[in-house]
Protein backbone atom coordinates (compact mmCIF):
# COMPACT_ATOMS: atom_id res chain seq x y z
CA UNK A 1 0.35 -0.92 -23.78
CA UNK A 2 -2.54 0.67 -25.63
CA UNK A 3 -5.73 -1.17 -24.87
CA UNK A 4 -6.30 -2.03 -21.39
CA UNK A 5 -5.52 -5.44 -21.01
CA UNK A 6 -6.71 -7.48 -17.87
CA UNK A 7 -3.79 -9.71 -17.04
CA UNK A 8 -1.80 -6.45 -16.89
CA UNK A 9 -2.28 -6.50 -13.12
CA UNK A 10 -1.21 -3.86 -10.44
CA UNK A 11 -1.43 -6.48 -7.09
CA UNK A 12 -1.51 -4.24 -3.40
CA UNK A 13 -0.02 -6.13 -0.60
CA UNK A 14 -1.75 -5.15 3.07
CA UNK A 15 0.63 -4.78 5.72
CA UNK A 16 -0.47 -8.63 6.56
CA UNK A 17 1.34 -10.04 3.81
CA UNK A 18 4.74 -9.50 5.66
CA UNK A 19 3.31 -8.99 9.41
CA UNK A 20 0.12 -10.88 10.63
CA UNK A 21 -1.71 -10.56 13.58
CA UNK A 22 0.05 -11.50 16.81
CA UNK A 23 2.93 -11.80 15.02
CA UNK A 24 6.14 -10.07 16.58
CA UNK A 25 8.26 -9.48 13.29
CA UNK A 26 11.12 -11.62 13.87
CA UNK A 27 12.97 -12.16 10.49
CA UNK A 28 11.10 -15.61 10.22
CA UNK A 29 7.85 -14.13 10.42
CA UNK A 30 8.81 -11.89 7.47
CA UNK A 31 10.21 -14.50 5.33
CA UNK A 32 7.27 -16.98 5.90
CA UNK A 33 4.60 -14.13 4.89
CA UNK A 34 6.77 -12.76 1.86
CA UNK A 35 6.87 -16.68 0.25
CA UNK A 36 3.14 -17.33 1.14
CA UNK A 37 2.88 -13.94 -0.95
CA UNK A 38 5.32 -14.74 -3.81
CA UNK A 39 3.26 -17.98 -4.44
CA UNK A 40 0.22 -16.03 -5.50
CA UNK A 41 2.08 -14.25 -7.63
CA UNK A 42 4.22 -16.81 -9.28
CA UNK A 43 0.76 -18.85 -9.49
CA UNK A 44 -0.99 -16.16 -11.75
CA UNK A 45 2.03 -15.57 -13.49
CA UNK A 46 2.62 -18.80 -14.56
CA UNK A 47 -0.69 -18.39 -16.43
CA UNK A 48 0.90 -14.92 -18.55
CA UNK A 49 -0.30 -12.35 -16.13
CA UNK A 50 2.37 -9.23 -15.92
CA UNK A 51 2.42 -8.26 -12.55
CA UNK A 52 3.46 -4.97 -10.87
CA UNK A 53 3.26 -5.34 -6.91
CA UNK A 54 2.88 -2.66 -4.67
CA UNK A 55 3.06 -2.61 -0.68
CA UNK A 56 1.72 -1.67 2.67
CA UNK A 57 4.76 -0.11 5.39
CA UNK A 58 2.65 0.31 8.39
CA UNK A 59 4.14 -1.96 10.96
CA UNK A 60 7.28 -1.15 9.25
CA UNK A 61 7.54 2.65 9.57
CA UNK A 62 6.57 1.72 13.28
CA UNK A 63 9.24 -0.36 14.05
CA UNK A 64 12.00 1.94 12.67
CA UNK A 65 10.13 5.10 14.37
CA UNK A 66 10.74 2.79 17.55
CA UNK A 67 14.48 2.07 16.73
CA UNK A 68 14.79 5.72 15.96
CA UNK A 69 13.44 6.86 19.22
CA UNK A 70 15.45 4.38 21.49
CA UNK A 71 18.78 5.04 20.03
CA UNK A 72 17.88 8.98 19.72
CA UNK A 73 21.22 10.16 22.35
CA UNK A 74 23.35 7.79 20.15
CA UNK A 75 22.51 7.94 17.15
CA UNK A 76 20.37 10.72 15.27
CA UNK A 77 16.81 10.30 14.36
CA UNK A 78 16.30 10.00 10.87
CA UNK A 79 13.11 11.90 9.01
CA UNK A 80 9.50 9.79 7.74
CA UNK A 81 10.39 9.97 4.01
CA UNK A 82 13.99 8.65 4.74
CA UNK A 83 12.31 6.12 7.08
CA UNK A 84 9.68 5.36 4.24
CA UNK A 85 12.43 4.90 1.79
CA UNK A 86 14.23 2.36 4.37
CA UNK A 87 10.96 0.11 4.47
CA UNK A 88 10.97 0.17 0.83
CA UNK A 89 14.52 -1.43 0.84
CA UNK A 90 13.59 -3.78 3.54
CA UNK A 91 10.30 -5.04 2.37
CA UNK A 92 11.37 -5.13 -1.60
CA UNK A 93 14.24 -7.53 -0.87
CA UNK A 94 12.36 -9.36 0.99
CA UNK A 95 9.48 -9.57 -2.08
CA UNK A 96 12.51 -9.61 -4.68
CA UNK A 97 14.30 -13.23 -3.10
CA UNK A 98 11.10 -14.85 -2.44
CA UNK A 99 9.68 -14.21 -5.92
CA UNK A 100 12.85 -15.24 -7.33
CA UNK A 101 12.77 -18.53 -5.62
CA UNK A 102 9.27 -19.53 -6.26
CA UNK A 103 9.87 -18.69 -9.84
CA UNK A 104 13.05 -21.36 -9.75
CA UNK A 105 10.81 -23.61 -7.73
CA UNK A 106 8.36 -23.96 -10.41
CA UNK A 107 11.05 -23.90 -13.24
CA UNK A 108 9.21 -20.77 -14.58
CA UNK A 109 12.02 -18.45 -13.65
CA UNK A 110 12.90 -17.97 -17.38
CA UNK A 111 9.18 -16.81 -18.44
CA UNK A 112 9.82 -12.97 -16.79
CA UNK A 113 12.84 -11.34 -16.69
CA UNK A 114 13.41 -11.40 -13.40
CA UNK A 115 11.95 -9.03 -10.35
CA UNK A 116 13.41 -5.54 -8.98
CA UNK A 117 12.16 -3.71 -6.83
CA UNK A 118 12.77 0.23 -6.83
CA UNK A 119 12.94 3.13 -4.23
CA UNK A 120 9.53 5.22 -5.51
CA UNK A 121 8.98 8.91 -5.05
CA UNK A 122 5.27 10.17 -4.99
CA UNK A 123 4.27 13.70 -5.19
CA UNK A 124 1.70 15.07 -3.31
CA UNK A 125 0.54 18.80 -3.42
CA UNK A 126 1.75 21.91 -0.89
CA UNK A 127 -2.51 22.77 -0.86
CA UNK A 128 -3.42 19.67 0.09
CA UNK A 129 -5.75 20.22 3.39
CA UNK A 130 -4.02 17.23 5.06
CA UNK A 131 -1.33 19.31 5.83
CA UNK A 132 -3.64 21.24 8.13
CA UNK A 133 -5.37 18.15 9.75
CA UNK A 134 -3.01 15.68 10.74
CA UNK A 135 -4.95 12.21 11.07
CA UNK A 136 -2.39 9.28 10.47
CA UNK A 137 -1.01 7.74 13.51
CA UNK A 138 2.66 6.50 13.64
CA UNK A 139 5.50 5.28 16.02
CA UNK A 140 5.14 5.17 19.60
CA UNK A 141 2.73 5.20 22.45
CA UNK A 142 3.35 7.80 24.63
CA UNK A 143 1.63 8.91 28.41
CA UNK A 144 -0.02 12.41 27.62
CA UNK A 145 2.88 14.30 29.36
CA UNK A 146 5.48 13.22 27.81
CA UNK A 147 3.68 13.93 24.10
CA UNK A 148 3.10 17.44 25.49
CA UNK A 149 6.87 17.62 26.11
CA UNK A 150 7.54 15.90 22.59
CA UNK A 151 5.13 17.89 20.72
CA UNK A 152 6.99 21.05 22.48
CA UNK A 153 10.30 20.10 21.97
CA UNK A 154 9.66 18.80 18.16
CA UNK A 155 6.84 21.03 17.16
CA UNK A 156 5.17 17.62 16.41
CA UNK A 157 1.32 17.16 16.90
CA UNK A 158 -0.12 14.48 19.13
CA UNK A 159 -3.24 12.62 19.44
CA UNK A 160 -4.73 10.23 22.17
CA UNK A 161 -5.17 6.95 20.42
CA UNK A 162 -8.39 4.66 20.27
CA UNK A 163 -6.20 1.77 21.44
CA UNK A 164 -4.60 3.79 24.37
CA UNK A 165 -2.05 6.29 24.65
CA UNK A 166 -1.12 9.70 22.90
CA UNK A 167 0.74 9.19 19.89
CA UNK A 168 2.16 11.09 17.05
CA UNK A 169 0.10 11.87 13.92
CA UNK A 170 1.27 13.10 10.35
CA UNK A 171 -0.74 14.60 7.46
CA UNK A 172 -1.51 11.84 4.70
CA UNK A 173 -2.14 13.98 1.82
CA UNK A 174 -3.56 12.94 -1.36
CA UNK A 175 -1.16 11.24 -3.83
CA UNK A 176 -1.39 12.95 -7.15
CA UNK A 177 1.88 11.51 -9.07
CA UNK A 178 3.66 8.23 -9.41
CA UNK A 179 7.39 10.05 -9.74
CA UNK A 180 9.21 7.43 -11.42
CA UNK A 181 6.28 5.63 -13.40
CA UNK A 182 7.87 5.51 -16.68
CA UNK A 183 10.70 3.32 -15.22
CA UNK A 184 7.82 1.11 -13.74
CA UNK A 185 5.94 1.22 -17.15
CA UNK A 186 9.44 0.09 -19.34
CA UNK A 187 10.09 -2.78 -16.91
CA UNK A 188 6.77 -4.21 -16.41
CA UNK A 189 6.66 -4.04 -20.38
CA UNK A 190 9.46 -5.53 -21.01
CA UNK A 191 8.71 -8.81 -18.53
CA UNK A 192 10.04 -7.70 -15.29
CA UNK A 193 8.23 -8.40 -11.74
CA UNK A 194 8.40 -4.91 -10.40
CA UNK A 195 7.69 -3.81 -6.98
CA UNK A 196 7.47 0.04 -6.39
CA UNK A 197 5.55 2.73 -4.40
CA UNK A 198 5.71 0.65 -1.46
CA UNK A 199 3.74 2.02 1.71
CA UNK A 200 2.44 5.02 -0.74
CA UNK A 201 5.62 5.96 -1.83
CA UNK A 202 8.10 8.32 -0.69
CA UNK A 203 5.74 11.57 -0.54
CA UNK A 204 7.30 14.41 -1.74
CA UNK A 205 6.57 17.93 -3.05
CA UNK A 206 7.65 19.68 -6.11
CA UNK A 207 9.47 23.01 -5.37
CA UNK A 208 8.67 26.01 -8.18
CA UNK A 209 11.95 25.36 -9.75
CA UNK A 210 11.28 21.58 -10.43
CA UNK A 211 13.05 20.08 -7.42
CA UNK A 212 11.72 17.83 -5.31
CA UNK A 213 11.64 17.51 -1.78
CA UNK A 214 10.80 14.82 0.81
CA UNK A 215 7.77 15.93 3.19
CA UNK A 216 7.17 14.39 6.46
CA UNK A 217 3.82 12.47 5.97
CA UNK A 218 2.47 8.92 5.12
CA UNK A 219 0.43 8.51 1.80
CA UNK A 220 -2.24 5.61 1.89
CA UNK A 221 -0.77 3.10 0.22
CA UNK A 222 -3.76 1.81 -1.35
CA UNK A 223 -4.66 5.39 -2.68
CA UNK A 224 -0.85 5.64 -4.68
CA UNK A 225 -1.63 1.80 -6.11
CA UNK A 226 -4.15 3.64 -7.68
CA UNK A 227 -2.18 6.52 -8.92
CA UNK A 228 0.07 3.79 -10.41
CA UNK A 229 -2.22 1.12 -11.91
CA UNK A 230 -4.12 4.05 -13.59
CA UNK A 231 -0.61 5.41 -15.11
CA UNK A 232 0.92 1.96 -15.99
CA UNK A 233 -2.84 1.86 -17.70
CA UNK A 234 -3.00 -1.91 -16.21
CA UNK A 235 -6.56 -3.50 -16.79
CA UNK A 236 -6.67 -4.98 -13.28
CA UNK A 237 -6.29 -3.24 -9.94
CA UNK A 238 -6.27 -5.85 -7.24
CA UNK A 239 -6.36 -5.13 -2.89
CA UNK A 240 -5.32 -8.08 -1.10
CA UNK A 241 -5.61 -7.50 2.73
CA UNK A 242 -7.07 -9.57 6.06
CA UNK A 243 -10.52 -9.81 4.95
CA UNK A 244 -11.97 -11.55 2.18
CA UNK A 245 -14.37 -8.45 0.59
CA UNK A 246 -16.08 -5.39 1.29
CA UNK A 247 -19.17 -5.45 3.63
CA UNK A 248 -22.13 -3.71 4.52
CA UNK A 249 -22.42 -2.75 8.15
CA UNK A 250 -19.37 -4.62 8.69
CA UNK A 251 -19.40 -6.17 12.54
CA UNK A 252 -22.86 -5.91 12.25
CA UNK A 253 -25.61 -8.90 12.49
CA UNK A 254 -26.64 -7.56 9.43
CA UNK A 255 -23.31 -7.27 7.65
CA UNK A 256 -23.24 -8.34 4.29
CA UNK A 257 -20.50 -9.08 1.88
CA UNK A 258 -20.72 -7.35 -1.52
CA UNK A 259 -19.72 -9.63 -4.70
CA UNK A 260 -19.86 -6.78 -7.42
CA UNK A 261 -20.90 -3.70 -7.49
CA UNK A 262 -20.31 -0.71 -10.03
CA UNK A 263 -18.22 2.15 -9.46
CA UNK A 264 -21.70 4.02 -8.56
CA UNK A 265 -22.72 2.00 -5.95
CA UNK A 266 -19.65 1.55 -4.14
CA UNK A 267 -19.79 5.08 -4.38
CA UNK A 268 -23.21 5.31 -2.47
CA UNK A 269 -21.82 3.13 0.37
CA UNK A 270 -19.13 4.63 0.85
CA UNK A 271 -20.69 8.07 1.20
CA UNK A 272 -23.22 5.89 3.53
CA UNK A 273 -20.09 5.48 5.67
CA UNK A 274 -20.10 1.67 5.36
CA UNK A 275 -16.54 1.57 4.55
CA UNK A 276 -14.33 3.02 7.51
CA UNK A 277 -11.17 5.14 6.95
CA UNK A 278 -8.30 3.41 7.78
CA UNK A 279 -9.39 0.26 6.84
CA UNK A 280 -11.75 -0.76 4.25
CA UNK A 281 -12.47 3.41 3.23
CA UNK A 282 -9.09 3.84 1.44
CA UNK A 283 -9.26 0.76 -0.69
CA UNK A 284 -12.72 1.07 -1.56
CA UNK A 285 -11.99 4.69 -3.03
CA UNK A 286 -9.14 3.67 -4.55
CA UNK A 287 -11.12 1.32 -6.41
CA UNK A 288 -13.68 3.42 -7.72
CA UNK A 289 -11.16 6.03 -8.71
CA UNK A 290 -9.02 3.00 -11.20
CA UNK A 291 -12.49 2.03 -12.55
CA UNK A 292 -13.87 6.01 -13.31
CA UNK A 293 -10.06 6.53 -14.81
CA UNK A 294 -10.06 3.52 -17.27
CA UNK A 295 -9.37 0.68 -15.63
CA UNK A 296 -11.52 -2.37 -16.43
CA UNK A 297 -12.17 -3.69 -12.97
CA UNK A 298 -10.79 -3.46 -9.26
CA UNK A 299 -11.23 -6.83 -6.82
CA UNK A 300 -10.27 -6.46 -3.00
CA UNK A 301 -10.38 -9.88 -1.19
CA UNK A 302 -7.94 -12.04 1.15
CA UNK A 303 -4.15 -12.72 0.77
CA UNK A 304 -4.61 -16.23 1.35
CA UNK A 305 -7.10 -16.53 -1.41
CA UNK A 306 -4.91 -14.36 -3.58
CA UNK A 307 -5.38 -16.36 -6.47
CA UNK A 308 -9.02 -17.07 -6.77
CA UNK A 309 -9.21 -13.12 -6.00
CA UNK A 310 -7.44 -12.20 -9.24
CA UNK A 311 -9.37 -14.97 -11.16
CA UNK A 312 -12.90 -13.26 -10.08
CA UNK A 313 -13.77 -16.54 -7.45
CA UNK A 314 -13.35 -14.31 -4.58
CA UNK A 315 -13.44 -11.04 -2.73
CA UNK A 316 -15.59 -8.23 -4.50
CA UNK A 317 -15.44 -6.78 -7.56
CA UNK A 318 -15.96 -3.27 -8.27
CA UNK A 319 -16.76 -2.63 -12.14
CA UNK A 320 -17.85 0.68 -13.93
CA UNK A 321 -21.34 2.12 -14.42
């Protein structure tokens, strides 16, 4: 690719692009999100963007946890990075068809080679310290007895939840390698739509022989878009999630959306603990890291104003120093 070029674009899709708010995930739910979706993306590529798309599992991961734990004296329970592999099948056809239509829809579909969507491996590191702390919250709400009984029985470890409940929680260590990214980088050069390391990526570790193995954690999703953008060597890193920027004391009377700010500053807030982990934390740091590693600029901003995001009319921009 040589020079970073800004309409290469690495896009992150929040969990809200397939799920929203009050929504219960029926199949028409899904479909409805993944088209709203596929419209900002046809729309910037219609203008000679290439796009590589990346995805949040959240909901996702829950919902199979769930099936998993209901049908567990029928049918046995499968493991997180097999689960994380299942979203990535689920939620890439779903990004795969839609894109494909709106690309027919606007008689555009012969401009890109088409769109595929890949099951992505990430590595993450055996020294990581997550592995010691586990802070990510998935599946189930359980009453504190039972998750004393599960945690026994499973050797799992179990948390009480801010929103009620005990539930389980996995380590999400670092992501430090995009395992497939060459793949990625020949298909988005060669005019494919690709969609890969979709809800962080299968997280794996590599064994002292070379071998890989699947790990039972959940990388940040918005952390491995980073690991990716940076390696495709995209110019553009773009967050689209449920709010339209980054804010100072967010839910604050003084809050106060941020339009641009350099990799420094973002930097200071963050520190500042403006930006909470779990929500806008991750995407914030991720965005700092594309910008320190190359990249030319980073934009987080609303799904529904996906396209005025990309073209710098919305959201905020983080830039380097």
């Amino acid at each position: 690719m040589g020079e970073r070029d800004e309409k290469y674009l690495l896009i992150a899709l929040g969990g809200n692009a397939f799920q929203t708010k009050g929504e219960v995930g029926t199949p028409e739910n899904y479909w409805r999100n993944a088209y709203r979706a596929a419209e900002t993306i046809v729309r910037i590529v219609k203008e000679g963007y290439r796009v590589a798309i990346t995805h949040g599992n959240g909901p996702q991961v829950g919902v199979i946890m769930e099936w998993m734990e209901r049908s567990k004296d029928v049918i046995p329970p499968m493991s997180m990075d097999i689960a994380g592999a299942m979203t990535q099948g689920w939620l890439g056809y779903l990004l795969m068809q839609s894109i494909h239509n709106i690309l027919i829809k606007y008689g555009i579909k012969d401009s890109v080679k088409g769109v595929v969507a890949i099951v992505n491996q990430v590595l993450v590191s055996k020294e990581d310290p997550a592995w010691r702390n586990p802070t990510k919250y998935v599946g189930s709400y359980f009453a504190e007895e039972e998750a004393k009984k599960l945690a026994k029985e499973k050797g799992w470890t179990f948390k009480p939840d801010p929103r009620g409940g005990w539930r389980r929680v996995v380590p999400s260590p670092d992501p430090k390698e995009n395992v497939e990214v060459e793949a990625v980088k020949k298909l988005l050069n060669e005019g494919w739509i690709v969609v890969a390391s979709g809800g962080g990526g299968i997280p794996v570790i590599r064994n002292s022989d070379g071998s890989l193995q699947g790990v039972e954690a959940v990388i940040d999703k918005d952390l491995a878009g980073e690991v990716l953008a940076t390696a495709l060597e995209v110019g553009t890193f773009v967050v689209l999630t449920d709010v339209d920027g980054a804010y100072i004391d967010f839910g604050k009377p003084t809050q106060r959306k941020i339009d641009v700010m350099t990799a420094s500053e973002a930097e200071k807030y963050y520190k500042q603990g403006h930006f909470k982990p779990g929500a806008m934390g991750p995407k914030v740091l991720a965005s700092i890291r594309f910008v320190r590693r190359g990249g030319k600029k980073a934009i987080i901003g609303h799904l529904y104003k996906g396209y005025e995001v990309i073209k710098g009319l919305s959201g905020t921009m983080i830039v380097p120093d």
